[in-house]
N, C-alpha and C. Protein backbone atom coordinates (compact mmCIF):
# COMPACT_ATOMS: atom_id res chain seq x y z
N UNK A 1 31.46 65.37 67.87
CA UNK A 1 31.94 64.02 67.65
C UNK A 1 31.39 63.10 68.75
N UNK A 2 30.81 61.85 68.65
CA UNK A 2 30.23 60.80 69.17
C UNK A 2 31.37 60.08 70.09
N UNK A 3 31.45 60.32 71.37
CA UNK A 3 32.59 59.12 72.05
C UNK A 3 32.17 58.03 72.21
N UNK A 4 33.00 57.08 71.43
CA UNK A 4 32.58 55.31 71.37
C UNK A 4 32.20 55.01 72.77
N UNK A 5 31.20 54.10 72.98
CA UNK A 5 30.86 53.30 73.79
C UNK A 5 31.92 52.57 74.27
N UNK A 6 32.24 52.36 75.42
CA UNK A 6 33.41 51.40 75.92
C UNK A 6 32.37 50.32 76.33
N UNK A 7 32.77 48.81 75.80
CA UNK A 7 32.35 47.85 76.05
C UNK A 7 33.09 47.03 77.00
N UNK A 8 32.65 45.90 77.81
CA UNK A 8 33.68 45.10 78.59
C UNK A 8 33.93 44.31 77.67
N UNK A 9 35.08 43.03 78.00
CA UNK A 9 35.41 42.12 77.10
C UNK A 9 35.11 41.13 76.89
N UNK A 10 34.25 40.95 78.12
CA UNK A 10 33.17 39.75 78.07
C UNK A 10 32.14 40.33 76.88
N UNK A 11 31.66 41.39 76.78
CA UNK A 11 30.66 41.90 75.87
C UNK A 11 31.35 41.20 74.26
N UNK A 12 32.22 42.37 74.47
CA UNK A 12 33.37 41.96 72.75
C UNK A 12 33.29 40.57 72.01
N UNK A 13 34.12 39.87 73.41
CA UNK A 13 34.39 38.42 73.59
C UNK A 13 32.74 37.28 72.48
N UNK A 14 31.65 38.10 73.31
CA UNK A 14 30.52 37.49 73.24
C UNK A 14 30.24 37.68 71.68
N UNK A 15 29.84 38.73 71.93
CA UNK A 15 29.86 39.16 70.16
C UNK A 15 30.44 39.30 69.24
N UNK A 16 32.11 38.87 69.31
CA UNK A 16 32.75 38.14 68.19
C UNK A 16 32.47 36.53 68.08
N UNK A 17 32.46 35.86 69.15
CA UNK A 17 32.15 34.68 68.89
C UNK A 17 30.66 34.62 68.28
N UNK A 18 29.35 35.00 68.79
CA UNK A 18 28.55 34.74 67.89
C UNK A 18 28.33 35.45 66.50
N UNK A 19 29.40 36.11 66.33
CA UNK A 19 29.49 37.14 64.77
C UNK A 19 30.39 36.15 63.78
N UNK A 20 31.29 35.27 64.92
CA UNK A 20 32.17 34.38 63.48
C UNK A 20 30.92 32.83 63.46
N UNK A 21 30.25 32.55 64.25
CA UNK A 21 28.97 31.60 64.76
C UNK A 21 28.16 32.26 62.87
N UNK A 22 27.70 32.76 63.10
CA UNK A 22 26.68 33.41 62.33
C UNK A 22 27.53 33.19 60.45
N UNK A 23 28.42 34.00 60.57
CA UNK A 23 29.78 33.95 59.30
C UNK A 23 29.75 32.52 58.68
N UNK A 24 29.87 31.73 59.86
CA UNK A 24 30.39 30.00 58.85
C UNK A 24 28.90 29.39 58.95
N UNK A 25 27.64 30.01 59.43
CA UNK A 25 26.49 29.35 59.26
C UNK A 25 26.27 29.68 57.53
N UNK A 26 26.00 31.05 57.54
CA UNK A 26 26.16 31.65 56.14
C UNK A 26 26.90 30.97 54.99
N UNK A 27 28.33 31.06 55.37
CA UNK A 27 29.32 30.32 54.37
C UNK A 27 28.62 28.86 54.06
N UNK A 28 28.29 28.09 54.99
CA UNK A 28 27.88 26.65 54.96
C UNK A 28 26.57 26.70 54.24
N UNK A 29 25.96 27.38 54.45
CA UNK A 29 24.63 27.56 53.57
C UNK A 29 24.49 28.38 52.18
N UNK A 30 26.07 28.28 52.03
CA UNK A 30 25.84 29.24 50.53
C UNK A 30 25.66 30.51 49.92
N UNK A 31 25.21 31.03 51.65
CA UNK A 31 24.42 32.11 51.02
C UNK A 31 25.59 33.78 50.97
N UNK A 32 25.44 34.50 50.34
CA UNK A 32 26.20 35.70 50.32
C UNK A 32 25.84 37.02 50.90
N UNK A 33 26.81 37.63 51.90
CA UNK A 33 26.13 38.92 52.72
C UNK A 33 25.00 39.37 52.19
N UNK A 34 25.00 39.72 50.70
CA UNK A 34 23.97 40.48 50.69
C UNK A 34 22.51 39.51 50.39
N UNK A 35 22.49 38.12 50.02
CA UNK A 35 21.61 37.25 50.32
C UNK A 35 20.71 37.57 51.92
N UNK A 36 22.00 37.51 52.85
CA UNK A 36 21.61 37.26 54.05
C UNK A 36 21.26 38.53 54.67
N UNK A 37 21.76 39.90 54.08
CA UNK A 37 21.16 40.92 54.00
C UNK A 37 19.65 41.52 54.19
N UNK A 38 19.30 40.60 52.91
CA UNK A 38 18.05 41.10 52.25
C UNK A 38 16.77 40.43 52.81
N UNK A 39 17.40 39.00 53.53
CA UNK A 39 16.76 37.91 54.10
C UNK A 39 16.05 38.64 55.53
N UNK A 40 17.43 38.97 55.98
CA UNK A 40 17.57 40.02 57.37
C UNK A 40 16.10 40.93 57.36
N UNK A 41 16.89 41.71 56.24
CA UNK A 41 16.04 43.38 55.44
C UNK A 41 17.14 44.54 56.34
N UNK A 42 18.20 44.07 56.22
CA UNK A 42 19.13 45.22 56.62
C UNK A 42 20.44 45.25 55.34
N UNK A 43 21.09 46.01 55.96
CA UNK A 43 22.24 46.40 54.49
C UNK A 43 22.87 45.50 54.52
N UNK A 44 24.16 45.24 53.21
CA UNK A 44 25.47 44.27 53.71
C UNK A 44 26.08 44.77 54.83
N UNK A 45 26.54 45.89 54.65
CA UNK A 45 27.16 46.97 55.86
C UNK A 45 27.00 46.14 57.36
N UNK A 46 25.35 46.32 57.11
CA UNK A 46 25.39 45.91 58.77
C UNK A 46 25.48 44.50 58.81
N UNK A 47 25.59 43.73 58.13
CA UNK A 47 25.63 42.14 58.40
C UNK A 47 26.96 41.90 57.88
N UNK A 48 27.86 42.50 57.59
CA UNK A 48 29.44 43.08 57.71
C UNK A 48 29.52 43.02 59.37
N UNK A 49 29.01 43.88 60.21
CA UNK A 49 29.11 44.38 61.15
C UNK A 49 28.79 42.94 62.24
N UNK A 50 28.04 42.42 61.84
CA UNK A 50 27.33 41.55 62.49
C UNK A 50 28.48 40.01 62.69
N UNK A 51 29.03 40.03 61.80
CA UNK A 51 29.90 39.27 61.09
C UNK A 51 31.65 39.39 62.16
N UNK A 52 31.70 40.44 62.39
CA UNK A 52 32.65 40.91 62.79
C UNK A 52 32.44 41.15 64.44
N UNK A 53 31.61 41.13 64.92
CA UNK A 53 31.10 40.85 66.03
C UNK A 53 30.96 42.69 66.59
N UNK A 54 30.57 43.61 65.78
CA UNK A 54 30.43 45.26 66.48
C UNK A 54 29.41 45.16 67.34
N UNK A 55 29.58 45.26 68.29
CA UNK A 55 28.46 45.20 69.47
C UNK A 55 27.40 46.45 69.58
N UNK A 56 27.63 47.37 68.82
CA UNK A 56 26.61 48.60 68.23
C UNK A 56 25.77 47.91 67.40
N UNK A 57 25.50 46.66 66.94
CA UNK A 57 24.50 46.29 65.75
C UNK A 57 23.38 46.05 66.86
N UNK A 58 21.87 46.21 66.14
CA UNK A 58 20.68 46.32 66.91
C UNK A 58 20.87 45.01 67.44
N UNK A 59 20.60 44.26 68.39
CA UNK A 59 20.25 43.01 68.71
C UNK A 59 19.30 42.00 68.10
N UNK A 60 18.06 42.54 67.92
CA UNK A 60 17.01 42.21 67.26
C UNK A 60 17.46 41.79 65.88
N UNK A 61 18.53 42.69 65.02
CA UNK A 61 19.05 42.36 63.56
C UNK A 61 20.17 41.08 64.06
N UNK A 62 20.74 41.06 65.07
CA UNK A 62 21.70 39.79 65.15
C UNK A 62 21.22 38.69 65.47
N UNK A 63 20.17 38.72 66.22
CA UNK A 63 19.24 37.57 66.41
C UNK A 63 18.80 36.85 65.51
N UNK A 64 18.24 38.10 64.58
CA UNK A 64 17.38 37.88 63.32
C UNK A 64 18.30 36.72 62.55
N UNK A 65 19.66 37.40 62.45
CA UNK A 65 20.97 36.59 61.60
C UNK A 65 20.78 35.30 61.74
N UNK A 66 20.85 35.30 63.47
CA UNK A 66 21.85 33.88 63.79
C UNK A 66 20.55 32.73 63.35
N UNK A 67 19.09 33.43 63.96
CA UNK A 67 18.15 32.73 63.56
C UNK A 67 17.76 32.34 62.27
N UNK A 68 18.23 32.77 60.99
CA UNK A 68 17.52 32.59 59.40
C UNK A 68 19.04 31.60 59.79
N UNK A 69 19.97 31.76 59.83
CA UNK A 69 20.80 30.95 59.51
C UNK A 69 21.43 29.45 60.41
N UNK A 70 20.36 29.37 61.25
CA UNK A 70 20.39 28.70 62.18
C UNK A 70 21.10 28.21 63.35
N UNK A 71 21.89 29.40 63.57
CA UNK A 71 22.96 29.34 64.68
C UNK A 71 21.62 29.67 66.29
N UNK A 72 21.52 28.63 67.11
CA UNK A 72 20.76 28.18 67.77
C UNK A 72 21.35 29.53 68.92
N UNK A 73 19.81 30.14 69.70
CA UNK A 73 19.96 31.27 70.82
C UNK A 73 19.67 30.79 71.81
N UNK A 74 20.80 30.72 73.05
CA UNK A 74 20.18 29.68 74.36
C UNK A 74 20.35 28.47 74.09
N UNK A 75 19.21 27.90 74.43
CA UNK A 75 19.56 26.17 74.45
C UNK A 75 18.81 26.26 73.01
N UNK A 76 19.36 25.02 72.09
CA UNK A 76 19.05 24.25 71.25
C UNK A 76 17.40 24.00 71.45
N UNK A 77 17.22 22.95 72.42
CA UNK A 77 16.02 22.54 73.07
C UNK A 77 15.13 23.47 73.76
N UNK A 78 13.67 23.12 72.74
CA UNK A 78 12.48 24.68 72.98
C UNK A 78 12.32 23.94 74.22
N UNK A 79 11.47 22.94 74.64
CA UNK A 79 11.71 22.50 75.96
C UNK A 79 12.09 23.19 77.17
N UNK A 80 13.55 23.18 76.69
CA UNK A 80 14.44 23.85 77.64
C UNK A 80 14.39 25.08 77.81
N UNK A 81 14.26 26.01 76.62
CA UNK A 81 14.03 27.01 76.53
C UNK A 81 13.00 27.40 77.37
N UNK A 82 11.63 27.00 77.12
CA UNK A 82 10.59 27.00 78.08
C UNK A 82 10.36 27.11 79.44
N UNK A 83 11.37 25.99 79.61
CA UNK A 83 11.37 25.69 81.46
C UNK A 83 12.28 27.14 81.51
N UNK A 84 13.24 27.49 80.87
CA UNK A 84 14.41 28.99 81.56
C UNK A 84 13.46 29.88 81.79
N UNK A 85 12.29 30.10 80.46
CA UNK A 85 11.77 31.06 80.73
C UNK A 85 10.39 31.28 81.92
N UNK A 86 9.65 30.00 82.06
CA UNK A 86 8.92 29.77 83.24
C UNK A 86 9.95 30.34 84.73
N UNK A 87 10.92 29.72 84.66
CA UNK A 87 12.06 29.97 85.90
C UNK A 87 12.08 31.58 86.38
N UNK A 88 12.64 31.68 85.06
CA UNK A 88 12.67 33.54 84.94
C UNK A 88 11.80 34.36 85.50
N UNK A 89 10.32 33.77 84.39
CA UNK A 89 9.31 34.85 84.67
C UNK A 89 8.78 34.44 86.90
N UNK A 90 8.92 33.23 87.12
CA UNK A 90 8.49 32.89 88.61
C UNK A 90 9.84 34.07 89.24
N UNK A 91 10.55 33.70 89.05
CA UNK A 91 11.32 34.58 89.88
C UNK A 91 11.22 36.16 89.73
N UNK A 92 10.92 36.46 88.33
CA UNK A 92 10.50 38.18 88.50
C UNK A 92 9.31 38.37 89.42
N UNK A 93 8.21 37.31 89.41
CA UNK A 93 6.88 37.87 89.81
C UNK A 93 7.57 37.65 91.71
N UNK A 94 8.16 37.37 92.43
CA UNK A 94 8.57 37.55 93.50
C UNK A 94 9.36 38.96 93.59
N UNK A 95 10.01 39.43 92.55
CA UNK A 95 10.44 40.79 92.92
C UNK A 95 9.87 41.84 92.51
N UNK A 96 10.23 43.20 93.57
CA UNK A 96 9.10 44.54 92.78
C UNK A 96 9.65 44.54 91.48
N UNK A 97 8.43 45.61 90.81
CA UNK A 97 8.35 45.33 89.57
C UNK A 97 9.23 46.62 89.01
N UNK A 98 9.67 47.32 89.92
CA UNK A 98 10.61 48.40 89.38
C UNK A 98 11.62 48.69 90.62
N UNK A 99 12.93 49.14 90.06
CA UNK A 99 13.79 49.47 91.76
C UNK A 99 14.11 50.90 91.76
N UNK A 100 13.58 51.79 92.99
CA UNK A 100 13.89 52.54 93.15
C UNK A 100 15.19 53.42 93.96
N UNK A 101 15.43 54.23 93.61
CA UNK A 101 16.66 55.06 94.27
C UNK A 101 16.52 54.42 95.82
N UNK A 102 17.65 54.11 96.29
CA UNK A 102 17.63 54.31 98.06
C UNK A 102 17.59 55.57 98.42
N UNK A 103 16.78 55.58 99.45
CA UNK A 103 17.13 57.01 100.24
C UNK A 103 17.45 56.59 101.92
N UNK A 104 17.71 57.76 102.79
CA UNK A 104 17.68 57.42 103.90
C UNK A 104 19.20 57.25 104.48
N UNK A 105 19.72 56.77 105.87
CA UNK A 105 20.90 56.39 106.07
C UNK A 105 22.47 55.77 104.70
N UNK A 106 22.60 56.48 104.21
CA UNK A 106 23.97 55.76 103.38
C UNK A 106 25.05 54.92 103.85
N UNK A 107 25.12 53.73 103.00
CA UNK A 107 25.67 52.04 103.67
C UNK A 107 27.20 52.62 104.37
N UNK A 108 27.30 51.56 105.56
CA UNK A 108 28.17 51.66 106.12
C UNK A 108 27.91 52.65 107.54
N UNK A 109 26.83 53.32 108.07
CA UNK A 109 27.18 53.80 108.68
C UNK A 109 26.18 53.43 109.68
């Protein structure tokens, strides 16, 4: 037997709100799970899931959602979007590019 993933509630929190986000984009646009399903290319099941905010759904398929149905990821504004991600990528290229184990003296002493 599989032991569930324990999520925090910020996680939950997150992904029910953009799962009922996604729900009334759908409703407002008419369209029916399995419309938005097929749109997807995943089952009703999982856009059930998606809907309901299960934080086990692939990311990539919830994205996919919020995006056909136009529930906006990040900022609204590509613009903006742009500059986060310029920000981002400047600040990775200042740090190593992988972190390794500490070794040596253990903190505190």
């Amino acid at each position: 037997m599989i032991t569930p993933r324990p999520y925090s509630s910020q996680t939950l929190e997150a992904a029910a709100l953009l799962g009922s986000q996604i729900r009334l984009a759908r409703i407002e646009r008419g369209w029916t799970i399995e419309e938005l399903a097929e749109r997807v290319g995943a089952t009703h099941v999982t856009i059930r899931n998606v809907e309901r905010g299960y934080p086990g759904v692939a990311i990539g398929v919830v994205f996919e959602a919020a995006s056909l149905v136009g529930v906006p990821l990040f900022h609204v504004d590509r613009e903006r979007r742009d500059l986060e991600g310029a920000w981002v990528a400047s600040r990775l290229a200042l740090l190593p590019s992988r972190v390794r184990e500490k070794t040596g003296v253990p903190d505190g002493y």
